[in-house]
PDB file of N, CA and C in Angstrom:
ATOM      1  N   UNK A   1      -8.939 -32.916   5.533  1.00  0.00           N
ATOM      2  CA  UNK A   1     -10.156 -32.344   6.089  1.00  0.00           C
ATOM      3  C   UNK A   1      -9.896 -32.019   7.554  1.00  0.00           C
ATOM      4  N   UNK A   2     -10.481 -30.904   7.974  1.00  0.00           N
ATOM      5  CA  UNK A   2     -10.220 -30.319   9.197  1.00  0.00           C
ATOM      6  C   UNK A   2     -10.803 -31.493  10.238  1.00  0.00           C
ATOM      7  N   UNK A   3     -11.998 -31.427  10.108  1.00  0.00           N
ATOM      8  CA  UNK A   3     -12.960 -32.166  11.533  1.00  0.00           C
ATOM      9  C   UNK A   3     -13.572 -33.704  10.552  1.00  0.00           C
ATOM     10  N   UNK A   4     -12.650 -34.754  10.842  1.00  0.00           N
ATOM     11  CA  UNK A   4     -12.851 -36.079  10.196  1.00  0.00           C
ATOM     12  C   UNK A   4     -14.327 -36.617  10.486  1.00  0.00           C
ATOM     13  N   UNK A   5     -14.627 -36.357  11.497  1.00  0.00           N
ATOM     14  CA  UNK A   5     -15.807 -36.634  12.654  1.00  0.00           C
ATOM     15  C   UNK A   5     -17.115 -35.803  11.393  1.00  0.00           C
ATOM     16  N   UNK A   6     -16.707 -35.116  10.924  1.00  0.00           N
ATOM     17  CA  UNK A   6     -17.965 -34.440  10.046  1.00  0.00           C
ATOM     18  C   UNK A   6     -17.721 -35.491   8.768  1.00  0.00           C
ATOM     19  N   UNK A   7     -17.012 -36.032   8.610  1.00  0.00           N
ATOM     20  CA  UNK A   7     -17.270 -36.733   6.878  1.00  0.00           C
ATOM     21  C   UNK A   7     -18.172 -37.214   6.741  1.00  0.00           C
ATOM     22  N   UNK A   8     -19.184 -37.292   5.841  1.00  0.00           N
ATOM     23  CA  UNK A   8     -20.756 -37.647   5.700  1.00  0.00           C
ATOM     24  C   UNK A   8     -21.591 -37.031   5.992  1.00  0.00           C
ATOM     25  N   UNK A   9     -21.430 -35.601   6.868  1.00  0.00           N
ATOM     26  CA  UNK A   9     -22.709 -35.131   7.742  1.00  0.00           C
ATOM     27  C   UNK A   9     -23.570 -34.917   6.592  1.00  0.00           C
ATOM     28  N   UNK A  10     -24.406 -34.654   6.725  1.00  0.00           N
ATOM     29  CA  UNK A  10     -25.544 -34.377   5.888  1.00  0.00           C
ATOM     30  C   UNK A  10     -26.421 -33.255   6.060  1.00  0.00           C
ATOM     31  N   UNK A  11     -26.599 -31.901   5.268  1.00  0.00           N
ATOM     32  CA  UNK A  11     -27.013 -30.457   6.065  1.00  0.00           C
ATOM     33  C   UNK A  11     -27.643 -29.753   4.522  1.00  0.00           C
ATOM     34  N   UNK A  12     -28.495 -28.986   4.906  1.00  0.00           N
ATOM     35  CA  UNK A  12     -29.490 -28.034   4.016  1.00  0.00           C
ATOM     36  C   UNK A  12     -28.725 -26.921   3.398  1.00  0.00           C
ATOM     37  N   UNK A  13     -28.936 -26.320   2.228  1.00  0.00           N
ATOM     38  CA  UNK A  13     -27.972 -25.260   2.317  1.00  0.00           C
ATOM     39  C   UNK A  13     -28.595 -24.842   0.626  1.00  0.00           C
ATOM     40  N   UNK A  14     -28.981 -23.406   0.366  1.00  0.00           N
ATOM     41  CA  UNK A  14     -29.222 -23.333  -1.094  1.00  0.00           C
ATOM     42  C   UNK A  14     -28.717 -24.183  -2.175  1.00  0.00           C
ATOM     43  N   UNK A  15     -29.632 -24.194  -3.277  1.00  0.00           N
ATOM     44  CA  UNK A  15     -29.170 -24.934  -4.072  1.00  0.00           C
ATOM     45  C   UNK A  15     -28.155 -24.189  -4.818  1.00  0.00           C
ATOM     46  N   UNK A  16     -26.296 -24.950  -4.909  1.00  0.00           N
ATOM     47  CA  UNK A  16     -25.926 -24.072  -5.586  1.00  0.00           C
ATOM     48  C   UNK A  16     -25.979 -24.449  -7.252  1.00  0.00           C
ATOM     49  N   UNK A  17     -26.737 -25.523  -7.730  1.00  0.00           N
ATOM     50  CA  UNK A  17     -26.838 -25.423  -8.719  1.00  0.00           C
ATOM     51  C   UNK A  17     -27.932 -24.368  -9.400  1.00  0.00           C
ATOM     52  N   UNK A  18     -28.346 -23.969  -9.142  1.00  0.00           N
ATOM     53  CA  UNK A  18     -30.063 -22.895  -9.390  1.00  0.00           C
ATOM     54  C   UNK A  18     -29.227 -21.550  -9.286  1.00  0.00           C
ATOM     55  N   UNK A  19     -28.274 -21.792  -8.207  1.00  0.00           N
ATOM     56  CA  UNK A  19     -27.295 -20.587  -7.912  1.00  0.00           C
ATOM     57  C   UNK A  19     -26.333 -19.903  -8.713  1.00  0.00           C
ATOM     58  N   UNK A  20     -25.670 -21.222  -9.619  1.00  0.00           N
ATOM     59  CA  UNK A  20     -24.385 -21.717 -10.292  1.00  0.00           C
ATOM     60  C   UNK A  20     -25.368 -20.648 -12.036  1.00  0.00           C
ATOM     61  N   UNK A  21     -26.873 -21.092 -12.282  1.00  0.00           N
ATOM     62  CA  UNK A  21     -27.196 -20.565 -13.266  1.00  0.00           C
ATOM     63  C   UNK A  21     -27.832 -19.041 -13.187  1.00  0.00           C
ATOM     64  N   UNK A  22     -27.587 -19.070 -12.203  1.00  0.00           N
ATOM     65  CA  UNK A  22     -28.172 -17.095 -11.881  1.00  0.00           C
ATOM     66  C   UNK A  22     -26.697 -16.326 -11.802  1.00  0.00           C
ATOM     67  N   UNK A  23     -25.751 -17.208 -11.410  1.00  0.00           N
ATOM     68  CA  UNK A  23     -24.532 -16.334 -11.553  1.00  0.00           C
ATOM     69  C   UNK A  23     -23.665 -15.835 -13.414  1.00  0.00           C
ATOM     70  N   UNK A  24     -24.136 -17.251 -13.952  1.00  0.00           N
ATOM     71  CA  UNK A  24     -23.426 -17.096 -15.116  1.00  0.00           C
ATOM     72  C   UNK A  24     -24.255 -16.380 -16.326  1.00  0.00           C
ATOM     73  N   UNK A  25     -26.142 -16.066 -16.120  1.00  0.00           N
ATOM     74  CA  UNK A  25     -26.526 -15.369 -16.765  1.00  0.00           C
ATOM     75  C   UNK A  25     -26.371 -13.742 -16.177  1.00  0.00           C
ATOM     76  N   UNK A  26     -26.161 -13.585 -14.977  1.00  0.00           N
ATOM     77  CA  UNK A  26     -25.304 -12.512 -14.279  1.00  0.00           C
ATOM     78  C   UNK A  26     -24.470 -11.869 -14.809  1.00  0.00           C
ATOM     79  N   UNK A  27     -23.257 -12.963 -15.065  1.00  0.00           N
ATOM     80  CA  UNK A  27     -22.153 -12.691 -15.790  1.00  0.00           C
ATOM     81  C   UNK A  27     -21.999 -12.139 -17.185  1.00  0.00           C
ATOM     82  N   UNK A  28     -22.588 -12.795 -17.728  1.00  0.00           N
ATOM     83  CA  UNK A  28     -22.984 -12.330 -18.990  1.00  0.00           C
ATOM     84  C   UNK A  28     -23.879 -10.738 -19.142  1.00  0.00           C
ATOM     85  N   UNK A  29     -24.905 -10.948 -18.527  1.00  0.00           N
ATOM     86  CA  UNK A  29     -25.262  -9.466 -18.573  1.00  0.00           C
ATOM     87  C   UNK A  29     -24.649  -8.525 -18.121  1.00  0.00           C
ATOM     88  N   UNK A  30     -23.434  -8.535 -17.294  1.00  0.00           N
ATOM     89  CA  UNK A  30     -22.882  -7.217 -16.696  1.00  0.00           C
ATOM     90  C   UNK A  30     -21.189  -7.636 -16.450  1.00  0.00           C
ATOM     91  N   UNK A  31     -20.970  -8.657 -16.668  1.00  0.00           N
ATOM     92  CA  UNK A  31     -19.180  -8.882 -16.915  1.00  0.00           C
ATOM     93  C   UNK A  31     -18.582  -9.104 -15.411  1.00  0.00           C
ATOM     94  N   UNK A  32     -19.451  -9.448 -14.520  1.00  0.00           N
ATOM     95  CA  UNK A  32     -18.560  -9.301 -13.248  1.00  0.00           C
ATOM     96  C   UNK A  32     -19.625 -11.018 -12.113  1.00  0.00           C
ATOM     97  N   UNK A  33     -19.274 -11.283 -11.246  1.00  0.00           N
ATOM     98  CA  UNK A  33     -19.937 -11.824 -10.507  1.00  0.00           C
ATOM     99  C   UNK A  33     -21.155 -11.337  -9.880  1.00  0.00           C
ATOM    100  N   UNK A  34     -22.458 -11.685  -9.512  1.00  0.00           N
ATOM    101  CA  UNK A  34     -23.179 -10.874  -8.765  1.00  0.00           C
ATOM    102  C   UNK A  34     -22.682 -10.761  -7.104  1.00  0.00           C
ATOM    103  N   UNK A  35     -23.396  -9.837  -6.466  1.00  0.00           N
ATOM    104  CA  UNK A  35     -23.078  -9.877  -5.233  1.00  0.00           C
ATOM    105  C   UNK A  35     -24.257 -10.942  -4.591  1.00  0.00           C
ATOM    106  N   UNK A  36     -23.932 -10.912  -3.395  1.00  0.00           N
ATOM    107  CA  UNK A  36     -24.928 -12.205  -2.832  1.00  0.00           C
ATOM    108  C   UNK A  36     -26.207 -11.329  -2.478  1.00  0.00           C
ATOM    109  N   UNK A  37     -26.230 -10.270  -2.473  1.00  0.00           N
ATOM    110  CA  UNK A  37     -27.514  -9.691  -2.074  1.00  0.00           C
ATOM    111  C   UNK A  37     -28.522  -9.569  -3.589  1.00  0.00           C
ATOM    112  N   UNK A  38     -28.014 -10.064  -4.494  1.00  0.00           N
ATOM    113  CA  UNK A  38     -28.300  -9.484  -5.962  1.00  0.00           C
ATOM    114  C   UNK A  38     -29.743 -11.046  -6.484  1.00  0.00           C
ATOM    115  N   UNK A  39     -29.355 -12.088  -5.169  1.00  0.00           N
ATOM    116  CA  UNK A  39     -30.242 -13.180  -5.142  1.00  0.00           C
ATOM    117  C   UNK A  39     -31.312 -12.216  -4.708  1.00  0.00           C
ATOM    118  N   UNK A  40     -31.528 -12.049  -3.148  1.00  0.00           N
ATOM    119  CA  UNK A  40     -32.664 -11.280  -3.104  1.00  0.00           C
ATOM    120  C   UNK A  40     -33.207 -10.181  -3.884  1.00  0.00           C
ATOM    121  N   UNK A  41     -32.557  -9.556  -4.904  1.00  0.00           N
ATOM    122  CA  UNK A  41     -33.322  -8.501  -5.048  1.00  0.00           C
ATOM    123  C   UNK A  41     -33.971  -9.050  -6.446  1.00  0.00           C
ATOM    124  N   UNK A  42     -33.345  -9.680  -6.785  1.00  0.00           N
ATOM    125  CA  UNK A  42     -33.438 -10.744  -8.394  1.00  0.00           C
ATOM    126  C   UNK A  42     -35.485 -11.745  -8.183  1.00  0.00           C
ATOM    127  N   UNK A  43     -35.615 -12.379  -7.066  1.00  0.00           N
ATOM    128  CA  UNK A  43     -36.151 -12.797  -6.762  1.00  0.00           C
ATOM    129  C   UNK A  43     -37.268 -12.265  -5.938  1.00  0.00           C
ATOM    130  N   UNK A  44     -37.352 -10.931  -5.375  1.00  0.00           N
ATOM    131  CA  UNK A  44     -38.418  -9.946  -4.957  1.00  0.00           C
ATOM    132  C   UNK A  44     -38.911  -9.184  -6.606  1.00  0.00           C
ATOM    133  N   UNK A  45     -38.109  -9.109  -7.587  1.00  0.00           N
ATOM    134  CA  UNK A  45     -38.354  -8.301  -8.613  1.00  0.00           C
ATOM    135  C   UNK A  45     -39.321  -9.429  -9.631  1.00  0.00           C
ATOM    136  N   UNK A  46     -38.865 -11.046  -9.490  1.00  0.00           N
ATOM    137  CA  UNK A  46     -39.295 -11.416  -9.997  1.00  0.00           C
ATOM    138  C   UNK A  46     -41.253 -11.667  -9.344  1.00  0.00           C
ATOM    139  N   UNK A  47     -41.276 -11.601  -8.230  1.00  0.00           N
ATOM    140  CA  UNK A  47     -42.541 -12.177  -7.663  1.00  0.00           C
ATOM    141  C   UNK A  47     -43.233 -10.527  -7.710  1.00  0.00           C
ATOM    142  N   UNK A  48     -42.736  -9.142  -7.491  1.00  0.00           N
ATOM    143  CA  UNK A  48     -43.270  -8.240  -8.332  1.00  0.00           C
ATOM    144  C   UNK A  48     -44.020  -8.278  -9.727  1.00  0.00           C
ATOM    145  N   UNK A  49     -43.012  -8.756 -10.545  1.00  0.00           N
ATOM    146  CA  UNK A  49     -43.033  -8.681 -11.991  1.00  0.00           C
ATOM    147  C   UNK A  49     -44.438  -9.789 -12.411  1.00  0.00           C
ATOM    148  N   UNK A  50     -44.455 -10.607 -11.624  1.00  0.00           N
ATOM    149  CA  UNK A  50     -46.071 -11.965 -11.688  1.00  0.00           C
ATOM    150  C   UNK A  50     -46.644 -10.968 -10.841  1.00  0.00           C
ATOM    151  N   UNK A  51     -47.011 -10.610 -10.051  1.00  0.00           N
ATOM    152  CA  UNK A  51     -47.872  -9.925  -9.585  1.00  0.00           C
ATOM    153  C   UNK A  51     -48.295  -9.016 -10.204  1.00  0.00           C
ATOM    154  N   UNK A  52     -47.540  -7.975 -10.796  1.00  0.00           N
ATOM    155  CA  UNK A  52     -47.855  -6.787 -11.627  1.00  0.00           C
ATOM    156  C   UNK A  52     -48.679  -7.283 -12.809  1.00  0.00           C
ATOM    157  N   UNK A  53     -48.265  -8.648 -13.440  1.00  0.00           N
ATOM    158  CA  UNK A  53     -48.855  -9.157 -14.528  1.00  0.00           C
ATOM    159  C   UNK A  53     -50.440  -9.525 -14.859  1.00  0.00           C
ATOM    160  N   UNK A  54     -50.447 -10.116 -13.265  1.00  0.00           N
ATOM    161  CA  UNK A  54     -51.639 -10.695 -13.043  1.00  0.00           C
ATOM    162  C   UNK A  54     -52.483  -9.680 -13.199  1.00  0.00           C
ATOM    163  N   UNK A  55     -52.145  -8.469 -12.108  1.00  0.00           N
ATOM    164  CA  UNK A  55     -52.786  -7.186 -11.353  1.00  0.00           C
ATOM    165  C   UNK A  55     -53.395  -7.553 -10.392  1.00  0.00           C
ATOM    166  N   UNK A  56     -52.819  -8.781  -9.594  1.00  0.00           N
ATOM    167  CA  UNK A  56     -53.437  -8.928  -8.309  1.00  0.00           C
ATOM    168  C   UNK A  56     -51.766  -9.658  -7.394  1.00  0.00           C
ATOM    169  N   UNK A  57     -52.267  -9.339  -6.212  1.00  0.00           N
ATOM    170  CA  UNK A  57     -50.954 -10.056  -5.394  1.00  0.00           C
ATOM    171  C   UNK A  57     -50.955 -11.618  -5.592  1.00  0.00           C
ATOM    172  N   UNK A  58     -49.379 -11.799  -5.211  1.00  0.00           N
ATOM    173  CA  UNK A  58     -49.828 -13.904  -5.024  1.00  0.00           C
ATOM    174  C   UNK A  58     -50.068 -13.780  -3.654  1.00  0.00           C
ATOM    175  N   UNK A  59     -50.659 -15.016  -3.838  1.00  0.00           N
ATOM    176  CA  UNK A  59     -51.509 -15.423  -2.927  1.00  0.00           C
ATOM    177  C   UNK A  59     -51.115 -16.229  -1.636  1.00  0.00           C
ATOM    178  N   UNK A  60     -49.552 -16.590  -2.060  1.00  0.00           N
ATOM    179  CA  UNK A  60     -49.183 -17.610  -1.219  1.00  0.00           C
ATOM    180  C   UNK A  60     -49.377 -18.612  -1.592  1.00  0.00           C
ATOM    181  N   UNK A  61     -50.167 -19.186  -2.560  1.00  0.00           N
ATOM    182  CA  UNK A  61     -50.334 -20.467  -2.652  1.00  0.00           C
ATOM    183  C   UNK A  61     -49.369 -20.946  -3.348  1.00  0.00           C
ATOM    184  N   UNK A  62     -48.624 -20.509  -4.087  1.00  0.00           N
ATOM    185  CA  UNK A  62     -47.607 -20.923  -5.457  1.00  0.00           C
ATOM    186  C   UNK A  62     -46.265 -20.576  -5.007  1.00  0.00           C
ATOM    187  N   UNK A  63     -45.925 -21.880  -5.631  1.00  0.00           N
ATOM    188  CA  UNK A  63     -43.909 -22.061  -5.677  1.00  0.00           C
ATOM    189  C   UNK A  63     -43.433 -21.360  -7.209  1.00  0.00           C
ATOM    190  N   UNK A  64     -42.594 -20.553  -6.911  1.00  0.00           N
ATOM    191  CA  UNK A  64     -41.909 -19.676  -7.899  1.00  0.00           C
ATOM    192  C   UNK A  64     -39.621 -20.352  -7.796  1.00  0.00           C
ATOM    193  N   UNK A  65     -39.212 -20.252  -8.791  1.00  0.00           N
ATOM    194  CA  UNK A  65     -38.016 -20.716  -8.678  1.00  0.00           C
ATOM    195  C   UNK A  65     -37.224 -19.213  -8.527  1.00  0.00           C
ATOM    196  N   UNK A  66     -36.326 -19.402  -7.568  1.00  0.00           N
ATOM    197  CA  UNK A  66     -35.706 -18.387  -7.366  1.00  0.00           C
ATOM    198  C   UNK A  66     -34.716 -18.614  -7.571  1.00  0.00           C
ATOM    199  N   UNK A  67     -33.422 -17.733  -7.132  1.00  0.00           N
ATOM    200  CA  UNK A  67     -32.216 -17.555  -7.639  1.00  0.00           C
ATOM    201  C   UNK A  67     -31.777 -18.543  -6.879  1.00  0.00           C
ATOM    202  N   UNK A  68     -31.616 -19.243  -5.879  1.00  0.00           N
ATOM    203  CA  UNK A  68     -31.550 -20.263  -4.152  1.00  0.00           C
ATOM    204  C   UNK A  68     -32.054 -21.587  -4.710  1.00  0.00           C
ATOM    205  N   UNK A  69     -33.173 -21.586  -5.632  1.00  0.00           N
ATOM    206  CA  UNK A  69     -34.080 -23.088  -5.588  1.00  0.00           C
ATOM    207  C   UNK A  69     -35.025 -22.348  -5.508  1.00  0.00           C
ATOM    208  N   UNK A  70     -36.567 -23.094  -5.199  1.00  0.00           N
ATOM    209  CA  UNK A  70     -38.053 -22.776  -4.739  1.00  0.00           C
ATOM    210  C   UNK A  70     -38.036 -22.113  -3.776  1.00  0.00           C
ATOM    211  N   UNK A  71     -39.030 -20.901  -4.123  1.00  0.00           N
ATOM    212  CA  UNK A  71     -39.484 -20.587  -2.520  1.00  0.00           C
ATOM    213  C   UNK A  71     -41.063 -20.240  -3.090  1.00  0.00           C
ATOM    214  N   UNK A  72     -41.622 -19.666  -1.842  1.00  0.00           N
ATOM    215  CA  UNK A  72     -43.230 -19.775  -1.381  1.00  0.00           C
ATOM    216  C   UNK A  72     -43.312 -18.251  -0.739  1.00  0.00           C
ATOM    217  N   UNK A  73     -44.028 -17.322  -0.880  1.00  0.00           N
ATOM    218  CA  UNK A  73     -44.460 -16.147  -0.585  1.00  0.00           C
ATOM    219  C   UNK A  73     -45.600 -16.155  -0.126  1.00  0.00           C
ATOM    220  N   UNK A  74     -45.631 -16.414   1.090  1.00  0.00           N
ATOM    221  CA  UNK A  74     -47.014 -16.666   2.426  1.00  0.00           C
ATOM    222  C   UNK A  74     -47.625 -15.468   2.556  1.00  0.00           C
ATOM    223  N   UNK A  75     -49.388 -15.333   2.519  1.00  0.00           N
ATOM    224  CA  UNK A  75     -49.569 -14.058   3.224  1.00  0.00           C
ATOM    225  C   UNK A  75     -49.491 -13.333   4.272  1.00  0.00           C
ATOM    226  N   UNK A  76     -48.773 -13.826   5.213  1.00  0.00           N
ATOM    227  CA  UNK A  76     -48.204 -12.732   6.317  1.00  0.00           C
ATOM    228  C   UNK A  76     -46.923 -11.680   5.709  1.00  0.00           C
ATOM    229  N   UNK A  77     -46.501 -12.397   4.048  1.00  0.00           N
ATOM    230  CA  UNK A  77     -45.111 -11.532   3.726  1.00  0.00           C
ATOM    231  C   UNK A  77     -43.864 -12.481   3.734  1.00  0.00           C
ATOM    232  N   UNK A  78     -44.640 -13.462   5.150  1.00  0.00           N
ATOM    233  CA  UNK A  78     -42.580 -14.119   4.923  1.00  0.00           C
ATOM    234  C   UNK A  78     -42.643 -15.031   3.888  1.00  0.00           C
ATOM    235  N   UNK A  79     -41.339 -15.609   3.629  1.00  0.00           N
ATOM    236  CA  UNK A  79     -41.192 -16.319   2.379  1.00  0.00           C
ATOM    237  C   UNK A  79     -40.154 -17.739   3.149  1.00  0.00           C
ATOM    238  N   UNK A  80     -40.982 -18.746   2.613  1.00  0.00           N
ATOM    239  CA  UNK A  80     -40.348 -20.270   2.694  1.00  0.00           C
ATOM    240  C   UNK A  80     -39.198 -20.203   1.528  1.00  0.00           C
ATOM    241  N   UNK A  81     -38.330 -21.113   1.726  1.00  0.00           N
ATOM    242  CA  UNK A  81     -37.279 -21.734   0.629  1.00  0.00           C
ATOM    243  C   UNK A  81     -37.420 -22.563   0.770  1.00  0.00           C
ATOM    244  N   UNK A  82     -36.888 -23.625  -0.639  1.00  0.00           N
ATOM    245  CA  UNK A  82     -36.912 -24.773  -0.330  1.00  0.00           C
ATOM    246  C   UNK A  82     -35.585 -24.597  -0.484  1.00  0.00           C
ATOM    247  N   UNK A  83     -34.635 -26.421   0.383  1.00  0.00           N
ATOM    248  CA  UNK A  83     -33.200 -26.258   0.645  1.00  0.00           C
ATOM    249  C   UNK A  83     -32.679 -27.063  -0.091  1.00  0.00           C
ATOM    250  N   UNK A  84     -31.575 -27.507  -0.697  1.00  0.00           N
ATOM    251  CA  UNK A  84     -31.159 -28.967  -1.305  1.00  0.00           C
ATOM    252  C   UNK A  84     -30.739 -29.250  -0.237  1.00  0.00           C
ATOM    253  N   UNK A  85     -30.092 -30.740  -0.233  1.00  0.00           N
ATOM    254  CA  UNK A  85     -29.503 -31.315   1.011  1.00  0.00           C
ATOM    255  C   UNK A  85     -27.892 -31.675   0.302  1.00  0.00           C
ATOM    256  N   UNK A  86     -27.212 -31.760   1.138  1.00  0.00           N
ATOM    257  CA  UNK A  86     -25.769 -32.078   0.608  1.00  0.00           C
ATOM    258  C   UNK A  86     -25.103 -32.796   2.335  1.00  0.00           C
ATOM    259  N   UNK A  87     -24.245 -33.394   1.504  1.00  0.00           N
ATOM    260  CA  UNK A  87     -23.261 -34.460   2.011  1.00  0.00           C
ATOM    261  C   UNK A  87     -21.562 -33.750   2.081  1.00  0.00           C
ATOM    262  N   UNK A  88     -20.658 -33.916   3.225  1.00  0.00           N
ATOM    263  CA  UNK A  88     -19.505 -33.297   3.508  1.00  0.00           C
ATOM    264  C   UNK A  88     -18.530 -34.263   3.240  1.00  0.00           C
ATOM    265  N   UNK A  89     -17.766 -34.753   1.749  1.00  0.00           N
ATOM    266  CA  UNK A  89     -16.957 -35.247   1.497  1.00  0.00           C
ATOM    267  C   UNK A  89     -15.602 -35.070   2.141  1.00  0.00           C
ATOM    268  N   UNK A  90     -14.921 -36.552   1.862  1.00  0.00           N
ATOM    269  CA  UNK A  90     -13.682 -36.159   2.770  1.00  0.00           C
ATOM    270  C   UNK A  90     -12.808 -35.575   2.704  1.00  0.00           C
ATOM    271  N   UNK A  91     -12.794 -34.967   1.257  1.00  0.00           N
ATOM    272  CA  UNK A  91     -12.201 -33.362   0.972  1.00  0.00           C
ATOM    273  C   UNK A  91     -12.361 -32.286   1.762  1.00  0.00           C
ATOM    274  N   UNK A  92     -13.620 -32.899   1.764  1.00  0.00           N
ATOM    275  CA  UNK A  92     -13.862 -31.115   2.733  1.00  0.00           C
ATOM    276  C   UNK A  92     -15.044 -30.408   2.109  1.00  0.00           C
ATOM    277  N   UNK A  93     -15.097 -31.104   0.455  1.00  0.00           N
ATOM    278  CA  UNK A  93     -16.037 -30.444  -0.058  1.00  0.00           C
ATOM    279  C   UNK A  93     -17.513 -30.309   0.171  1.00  0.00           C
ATOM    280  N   UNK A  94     -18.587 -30.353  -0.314  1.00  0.00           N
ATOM    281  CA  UNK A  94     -19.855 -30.760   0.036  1.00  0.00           C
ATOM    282  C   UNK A  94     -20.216 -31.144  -1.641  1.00  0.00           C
ATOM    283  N   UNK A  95     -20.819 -32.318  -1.433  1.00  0.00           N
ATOM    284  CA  UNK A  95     -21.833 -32.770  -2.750  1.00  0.00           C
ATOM    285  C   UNK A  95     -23.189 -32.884  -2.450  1.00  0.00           C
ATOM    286  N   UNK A  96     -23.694 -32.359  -3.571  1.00  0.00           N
ATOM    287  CA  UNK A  96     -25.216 -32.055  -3.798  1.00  0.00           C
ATOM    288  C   UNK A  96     -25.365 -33.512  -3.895  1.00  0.00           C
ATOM    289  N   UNK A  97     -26.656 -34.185  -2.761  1.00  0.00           N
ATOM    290  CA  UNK A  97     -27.118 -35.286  -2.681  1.00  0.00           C
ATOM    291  C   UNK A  97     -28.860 -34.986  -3.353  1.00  0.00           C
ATOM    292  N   UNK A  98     -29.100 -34.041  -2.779  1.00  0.00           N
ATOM    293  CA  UNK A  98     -30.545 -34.149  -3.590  1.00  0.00           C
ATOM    294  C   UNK A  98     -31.192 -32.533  -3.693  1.00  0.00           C
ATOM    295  N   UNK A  99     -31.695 -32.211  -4.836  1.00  0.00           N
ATOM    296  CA  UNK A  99     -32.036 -30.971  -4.975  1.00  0.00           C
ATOM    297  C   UNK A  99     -33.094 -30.549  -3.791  1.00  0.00           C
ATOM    298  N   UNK A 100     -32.780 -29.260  -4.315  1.00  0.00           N
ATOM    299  CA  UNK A 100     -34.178 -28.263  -3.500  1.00  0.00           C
ATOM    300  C   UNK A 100     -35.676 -28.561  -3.817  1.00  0.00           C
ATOM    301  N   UNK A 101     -36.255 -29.293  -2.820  1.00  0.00           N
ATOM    302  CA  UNK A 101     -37.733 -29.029  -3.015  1.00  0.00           C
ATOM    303  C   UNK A 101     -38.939 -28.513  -2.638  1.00  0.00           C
ATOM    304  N   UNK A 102     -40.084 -27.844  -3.734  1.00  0.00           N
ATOM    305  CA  UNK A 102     -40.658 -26.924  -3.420  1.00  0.00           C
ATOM    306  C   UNK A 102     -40.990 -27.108  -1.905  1.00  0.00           C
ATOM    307  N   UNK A 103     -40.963 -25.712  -0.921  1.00  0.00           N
ATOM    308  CA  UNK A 103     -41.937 -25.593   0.397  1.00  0.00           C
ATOM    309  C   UNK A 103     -42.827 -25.759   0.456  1.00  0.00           C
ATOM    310  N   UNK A 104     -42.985 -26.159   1.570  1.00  0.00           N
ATOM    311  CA  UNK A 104     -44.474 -26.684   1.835  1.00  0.00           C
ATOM    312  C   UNK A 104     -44.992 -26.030   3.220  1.00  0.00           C
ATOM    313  N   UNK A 105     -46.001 -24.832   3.253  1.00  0.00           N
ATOM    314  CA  UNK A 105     -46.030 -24.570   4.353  1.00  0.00           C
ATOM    315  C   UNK A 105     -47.138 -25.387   5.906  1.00  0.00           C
ATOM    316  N   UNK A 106     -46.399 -25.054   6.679  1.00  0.00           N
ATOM    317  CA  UNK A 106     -46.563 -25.521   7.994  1.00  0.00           C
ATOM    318  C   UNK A 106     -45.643 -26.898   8.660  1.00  0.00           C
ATOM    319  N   UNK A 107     -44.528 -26.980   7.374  1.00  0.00           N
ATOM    320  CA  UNK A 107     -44.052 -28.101   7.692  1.00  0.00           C
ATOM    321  C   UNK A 107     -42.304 -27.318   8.137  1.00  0.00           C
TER     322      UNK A 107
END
């Protein structure tokens, strides 16, 4: 491991398990990896697609699972995520210590 001084840190970062299953139904539908922009557009299409359903906008009040983990679509437009947290093994790697949970806004 490069920087020993980091072993253990502990830091936010998408969930890549939520990630790990948007890539491999990805895969399957089109034979290749997605690109990383293919989260956002996957996840604006989906909060379209409930909205269109309803025939009214969300509201902000509701957690939807995205391609990342949870996120939250506030009415000003912006959008919360929720983060998992992970741990920096002395590999180097990072392990998922605890999933993504839903946002909560103002926090």
């Amino acid at each position: 491991m490069g920087a020993p001084g980091l072993q253990g840190a502990i830091f936010p970062a998408p969930d890549a398990v939520s990630r790990a299953n948007f890539e491999s139904r990805y895969q399957s539908a089109f034979g290749s990896r997605p690109p990383r922009i293919a989260a956002v557009a996957y996840d604006a299409a989906m909060i379209a697609a409930r909205a269109a359903a309803r025939g009214a906008p969300i509201n902000g009040g509701e957690t939807s699972q995205g391609v990342d983990g949870p996120l939250r679509l506030l009415p000003d437009g912006r959008v919360l995520r929720g983060l998992a947290l992970y741990s920096l093994e002395a590999g180097g790697e990072p392990r998922r210590i605890e999933p993504a949970a839903a946002p909560v806004p103002g926090t």
